[in-house]
Each structure stands twice: as C-alpha cells, then as structure tokens.
PDB file of N, CA and C in Angstrom:
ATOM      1  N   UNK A   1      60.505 109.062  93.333  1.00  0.00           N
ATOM      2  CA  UNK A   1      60.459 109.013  94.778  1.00  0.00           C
ATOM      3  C   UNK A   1      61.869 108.869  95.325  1.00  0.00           C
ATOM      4  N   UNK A   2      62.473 109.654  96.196  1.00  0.00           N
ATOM      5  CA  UNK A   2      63.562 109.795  96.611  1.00  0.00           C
ATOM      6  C   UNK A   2      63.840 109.247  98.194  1.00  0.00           C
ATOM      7  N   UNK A   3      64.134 108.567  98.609  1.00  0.00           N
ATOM      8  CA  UNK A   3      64.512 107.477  99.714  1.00  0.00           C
ATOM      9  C   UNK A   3      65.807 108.696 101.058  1.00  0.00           C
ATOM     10  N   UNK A   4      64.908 108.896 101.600  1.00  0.00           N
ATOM     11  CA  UNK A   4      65.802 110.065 102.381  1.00  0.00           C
ATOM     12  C   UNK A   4      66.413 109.294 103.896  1.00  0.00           C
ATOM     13  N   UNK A   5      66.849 109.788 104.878  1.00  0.00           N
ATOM     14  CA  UNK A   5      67.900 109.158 105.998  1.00  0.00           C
ATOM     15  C   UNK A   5      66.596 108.510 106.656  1.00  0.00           C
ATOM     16  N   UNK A   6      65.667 108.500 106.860  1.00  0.00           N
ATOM     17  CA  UNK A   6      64.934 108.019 107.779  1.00  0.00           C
ATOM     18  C   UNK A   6      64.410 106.926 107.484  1.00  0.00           C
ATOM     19  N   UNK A   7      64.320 106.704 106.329  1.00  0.00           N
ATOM     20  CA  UNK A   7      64.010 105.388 105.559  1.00  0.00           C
ATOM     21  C   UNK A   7      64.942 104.486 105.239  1.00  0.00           C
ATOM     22  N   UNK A   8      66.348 105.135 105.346  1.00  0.00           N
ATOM     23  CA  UNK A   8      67.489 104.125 105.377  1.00  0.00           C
ATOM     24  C   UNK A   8      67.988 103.578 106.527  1.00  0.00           C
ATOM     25  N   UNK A   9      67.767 104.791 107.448  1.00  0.00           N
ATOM     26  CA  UNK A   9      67.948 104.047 108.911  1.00  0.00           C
ATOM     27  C   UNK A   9      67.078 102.839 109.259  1.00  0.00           C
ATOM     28  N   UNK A  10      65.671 103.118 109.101  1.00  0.00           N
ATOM     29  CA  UNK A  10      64.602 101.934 109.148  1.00  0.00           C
ATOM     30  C   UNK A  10      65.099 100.805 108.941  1.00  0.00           C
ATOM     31  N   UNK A  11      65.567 100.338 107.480  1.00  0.00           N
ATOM     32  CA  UNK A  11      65.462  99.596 106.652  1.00  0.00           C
ATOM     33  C   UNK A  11      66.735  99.198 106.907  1.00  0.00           C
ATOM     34  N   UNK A  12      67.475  99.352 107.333  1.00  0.00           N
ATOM     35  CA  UNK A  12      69.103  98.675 108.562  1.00  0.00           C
ATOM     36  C   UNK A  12      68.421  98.221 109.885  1.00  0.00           C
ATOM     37  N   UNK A  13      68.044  99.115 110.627  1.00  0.00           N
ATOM     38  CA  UNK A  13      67.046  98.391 111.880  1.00  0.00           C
ATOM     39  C   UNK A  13      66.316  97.160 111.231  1.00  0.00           C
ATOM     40  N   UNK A  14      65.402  97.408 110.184  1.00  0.00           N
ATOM     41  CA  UNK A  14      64.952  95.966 110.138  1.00  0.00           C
ATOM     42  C   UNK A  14      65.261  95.005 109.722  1.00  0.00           C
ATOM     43  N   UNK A  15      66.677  95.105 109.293  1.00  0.00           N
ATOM     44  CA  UNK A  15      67.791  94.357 108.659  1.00  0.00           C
ATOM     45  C   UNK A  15      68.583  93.209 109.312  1.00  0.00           C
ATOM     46  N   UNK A  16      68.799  94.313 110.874  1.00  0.00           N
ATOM     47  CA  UNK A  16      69.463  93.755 111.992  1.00  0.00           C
ATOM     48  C   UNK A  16      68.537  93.031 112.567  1.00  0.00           C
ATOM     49  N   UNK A  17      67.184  93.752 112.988  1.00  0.00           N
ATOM     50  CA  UNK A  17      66.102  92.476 113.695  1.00  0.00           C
ATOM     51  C   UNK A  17      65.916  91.023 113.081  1.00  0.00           C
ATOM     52  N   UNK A  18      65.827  91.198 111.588  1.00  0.00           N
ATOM     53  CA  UNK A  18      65.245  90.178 111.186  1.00  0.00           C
ATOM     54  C   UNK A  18      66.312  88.938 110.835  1.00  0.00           C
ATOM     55  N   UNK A  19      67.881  89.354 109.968  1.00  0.00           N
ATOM     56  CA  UNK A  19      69.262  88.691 110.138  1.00  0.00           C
ATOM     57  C   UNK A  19      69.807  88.292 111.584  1.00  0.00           C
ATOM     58  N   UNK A  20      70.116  89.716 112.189  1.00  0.00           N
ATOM     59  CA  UNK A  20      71.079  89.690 113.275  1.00  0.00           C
ATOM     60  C   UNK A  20      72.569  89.854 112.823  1.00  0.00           C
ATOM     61  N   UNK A  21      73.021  90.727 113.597  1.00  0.00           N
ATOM     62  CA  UNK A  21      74.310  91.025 113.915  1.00  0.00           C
ATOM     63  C   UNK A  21      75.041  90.354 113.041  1.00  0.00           C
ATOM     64  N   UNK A  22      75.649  88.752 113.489  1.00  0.00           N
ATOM     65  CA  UNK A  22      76.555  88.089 112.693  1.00  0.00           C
ATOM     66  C   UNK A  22      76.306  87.519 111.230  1.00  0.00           C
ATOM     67  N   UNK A  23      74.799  87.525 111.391  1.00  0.00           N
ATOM     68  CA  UNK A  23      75.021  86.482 110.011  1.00  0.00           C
ATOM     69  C   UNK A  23      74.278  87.814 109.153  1.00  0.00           C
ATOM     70  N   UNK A  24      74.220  89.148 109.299  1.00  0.00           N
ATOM     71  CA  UNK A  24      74.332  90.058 108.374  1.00  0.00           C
ATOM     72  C   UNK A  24      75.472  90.873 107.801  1.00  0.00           C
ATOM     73  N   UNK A  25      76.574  90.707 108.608  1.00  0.00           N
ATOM     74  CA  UNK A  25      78.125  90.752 108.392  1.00  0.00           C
ATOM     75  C   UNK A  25      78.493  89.868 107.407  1.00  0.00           C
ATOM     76  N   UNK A  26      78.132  88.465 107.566  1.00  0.00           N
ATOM     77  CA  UNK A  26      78.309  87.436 106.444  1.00  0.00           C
ATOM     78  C   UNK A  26      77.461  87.727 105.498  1.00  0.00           C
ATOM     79  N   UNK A  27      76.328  88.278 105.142  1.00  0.00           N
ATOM     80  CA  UNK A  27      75.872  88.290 104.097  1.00  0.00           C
ATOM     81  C   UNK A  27      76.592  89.285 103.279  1.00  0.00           C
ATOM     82  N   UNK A  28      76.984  90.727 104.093  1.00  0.00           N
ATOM     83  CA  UNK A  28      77.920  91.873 103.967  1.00  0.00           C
ATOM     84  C   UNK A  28      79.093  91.359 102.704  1.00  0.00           C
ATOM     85  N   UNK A  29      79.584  90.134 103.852  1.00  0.00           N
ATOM     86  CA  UNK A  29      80.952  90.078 103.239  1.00  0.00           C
ATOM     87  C   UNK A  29      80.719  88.821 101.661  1.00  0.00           C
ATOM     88  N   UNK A  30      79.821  88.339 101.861  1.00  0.00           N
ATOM     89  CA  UNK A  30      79.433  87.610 100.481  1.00  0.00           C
ATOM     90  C   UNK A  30      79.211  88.414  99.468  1.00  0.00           C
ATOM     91  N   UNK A  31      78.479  89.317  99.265  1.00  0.00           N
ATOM     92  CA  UNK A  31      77.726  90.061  98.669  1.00  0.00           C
ATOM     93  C   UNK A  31      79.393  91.215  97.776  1.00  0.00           C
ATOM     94  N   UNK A  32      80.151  91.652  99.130  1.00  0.00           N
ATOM     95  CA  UNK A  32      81.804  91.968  98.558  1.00  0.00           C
ATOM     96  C   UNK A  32      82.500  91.574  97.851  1.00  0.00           C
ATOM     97  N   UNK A  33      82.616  89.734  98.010  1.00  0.00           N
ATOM     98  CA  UNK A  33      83.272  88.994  97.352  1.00  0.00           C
ATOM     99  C   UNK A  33      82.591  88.922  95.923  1.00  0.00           C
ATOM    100  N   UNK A  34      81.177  88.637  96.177  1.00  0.00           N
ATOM    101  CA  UNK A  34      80.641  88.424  94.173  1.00  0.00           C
ATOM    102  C   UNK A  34      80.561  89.835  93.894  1.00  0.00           C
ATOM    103  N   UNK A  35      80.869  90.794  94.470  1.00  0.00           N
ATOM    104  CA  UNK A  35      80.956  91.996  93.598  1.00  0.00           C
ATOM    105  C   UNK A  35      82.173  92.529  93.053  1.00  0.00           C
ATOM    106  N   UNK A  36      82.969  92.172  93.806  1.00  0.00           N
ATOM    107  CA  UNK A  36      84.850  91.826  93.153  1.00  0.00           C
ATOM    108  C   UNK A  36      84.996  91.438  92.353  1.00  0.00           C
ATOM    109  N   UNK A  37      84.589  89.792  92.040  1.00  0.00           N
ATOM    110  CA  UNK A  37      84.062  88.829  91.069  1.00  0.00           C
ATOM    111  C   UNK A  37      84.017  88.830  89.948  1.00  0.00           C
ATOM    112  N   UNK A  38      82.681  89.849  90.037  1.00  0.00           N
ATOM    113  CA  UNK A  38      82.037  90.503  89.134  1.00  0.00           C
ATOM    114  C   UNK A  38      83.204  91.779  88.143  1.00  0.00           C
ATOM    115  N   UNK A  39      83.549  92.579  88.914  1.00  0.00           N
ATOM    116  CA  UNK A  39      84.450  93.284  88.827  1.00  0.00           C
ATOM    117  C   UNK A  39      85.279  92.531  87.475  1.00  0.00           C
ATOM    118  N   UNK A  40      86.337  91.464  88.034  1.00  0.00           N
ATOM    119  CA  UNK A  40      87.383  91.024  87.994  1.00  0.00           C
ATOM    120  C   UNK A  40      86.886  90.536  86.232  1.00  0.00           C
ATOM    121  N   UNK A  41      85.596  89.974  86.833  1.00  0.00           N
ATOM    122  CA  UNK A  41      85.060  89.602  85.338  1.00  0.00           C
ATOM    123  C   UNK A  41      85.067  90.238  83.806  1.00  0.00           C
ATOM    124  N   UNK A  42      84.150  91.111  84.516  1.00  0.00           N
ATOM    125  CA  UNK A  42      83.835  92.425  83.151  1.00  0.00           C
ATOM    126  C   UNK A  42      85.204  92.933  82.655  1.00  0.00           C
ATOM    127  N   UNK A  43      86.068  93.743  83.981  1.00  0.00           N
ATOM    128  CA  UNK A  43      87.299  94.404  83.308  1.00  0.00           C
ATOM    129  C   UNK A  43      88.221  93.530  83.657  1.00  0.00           C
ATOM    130  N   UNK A  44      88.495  92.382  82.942  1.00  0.00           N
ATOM    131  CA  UNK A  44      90.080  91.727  83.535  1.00  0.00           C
ATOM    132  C   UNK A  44      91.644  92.339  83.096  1.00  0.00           C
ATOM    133  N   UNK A  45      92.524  92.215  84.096  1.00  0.00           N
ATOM    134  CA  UNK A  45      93.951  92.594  83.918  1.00  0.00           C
ATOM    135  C   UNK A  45      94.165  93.140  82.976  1.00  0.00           C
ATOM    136  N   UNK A  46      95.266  94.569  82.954  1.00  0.00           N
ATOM    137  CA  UNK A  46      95.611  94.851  81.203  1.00  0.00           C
ATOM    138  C   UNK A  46      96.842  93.955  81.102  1.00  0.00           C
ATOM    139  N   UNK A  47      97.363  92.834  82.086  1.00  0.00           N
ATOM    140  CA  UNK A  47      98.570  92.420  81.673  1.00  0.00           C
ATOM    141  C   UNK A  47      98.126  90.939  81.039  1.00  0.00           C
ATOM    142  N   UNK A  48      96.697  90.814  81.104  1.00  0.00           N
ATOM    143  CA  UNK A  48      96.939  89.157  80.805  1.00  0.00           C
ATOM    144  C   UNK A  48      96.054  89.860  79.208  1.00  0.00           C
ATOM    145  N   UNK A  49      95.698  90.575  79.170  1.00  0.00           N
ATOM    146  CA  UNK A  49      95.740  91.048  77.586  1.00  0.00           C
ATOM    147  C   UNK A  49      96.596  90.794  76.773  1.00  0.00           C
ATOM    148  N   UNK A  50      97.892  91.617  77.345  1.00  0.00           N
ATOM    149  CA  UNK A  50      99.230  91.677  76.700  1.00  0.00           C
ATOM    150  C   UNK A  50      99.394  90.380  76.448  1.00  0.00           C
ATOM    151  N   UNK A  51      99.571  89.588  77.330  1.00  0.00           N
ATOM    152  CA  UNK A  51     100.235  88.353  77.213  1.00  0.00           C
ATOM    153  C   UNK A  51      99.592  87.579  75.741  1.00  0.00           C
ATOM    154  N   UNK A  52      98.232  87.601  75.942  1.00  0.00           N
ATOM    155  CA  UNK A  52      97.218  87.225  75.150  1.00  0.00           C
ATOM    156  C   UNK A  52      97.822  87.489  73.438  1.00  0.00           C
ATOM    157  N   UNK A  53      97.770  88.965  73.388  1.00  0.00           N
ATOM    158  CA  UNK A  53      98.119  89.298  72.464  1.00  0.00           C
ATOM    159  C   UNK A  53      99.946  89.248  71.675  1.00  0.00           C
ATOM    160  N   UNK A  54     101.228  88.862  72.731  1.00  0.00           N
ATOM    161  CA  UNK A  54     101.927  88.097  72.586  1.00  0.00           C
ATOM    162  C   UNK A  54     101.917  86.944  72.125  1.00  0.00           C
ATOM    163  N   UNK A  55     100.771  86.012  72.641  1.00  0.00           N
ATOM    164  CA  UNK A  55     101.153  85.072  72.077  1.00  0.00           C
ATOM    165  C   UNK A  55     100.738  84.621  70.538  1.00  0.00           C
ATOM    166  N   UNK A  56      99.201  85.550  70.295  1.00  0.00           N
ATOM    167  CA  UNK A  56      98.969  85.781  69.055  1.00  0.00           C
ATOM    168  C   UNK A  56      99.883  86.147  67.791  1.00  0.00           C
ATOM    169  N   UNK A  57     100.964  87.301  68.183  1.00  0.00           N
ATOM    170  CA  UNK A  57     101.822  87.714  67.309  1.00  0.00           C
ATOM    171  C   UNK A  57     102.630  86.166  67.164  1.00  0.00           C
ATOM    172  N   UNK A  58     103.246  85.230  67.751  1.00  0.00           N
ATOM    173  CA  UNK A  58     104.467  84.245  67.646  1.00  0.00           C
ATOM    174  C   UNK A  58     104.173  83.469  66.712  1.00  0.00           C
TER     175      UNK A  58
END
C-alpha cells in the first residue's frame, strides 16, 4: 500500500490540530537532535579512530 499526497497532507493537518503549532516544532526539533545522536553514535569521527589507534601503537 503506497501512501500518496493526500494522505500526507491529512496526517500534518491532524498533526497540527491535535499538537499545535509550537509544541509540534519542539517535537520537530527533538526528534533532529536524537537523530544526530544517533548518527554521531553508529558512525563516530574518523579522527578519534586515529587517535585511538595511536595510542594503541605507543
């Protein structure tokens, strides 16, 4: 089943009725931050590798 524009528009309308405006922006921007997070998690830095593996060689 494939979810086409009219069902996404809906489902934002009832997004906004039932949140509202501001505190669905905040959920917006929460939802950004643990997905960064997340991000940051799984693939971390290739420089703190290096380092990692510097200090292994000493």
């Amino acid at each position: 089943m494939r979810i086409g524009a009219t069902e996404i528009i809906l489902i934002i309308v009832l997004a906004l009725v039932l949140f509202g405006g501001t505190r669905l922006s905040g959920i917006g921007k929460a939802l950004g931050k643990s997905i960064k997070e997340f991000r940051n998690e799984v693939k971390p830095d290739a420089g703190a590798d290096r380092t990692d593996e510097s200090e292994k060689k000493d």
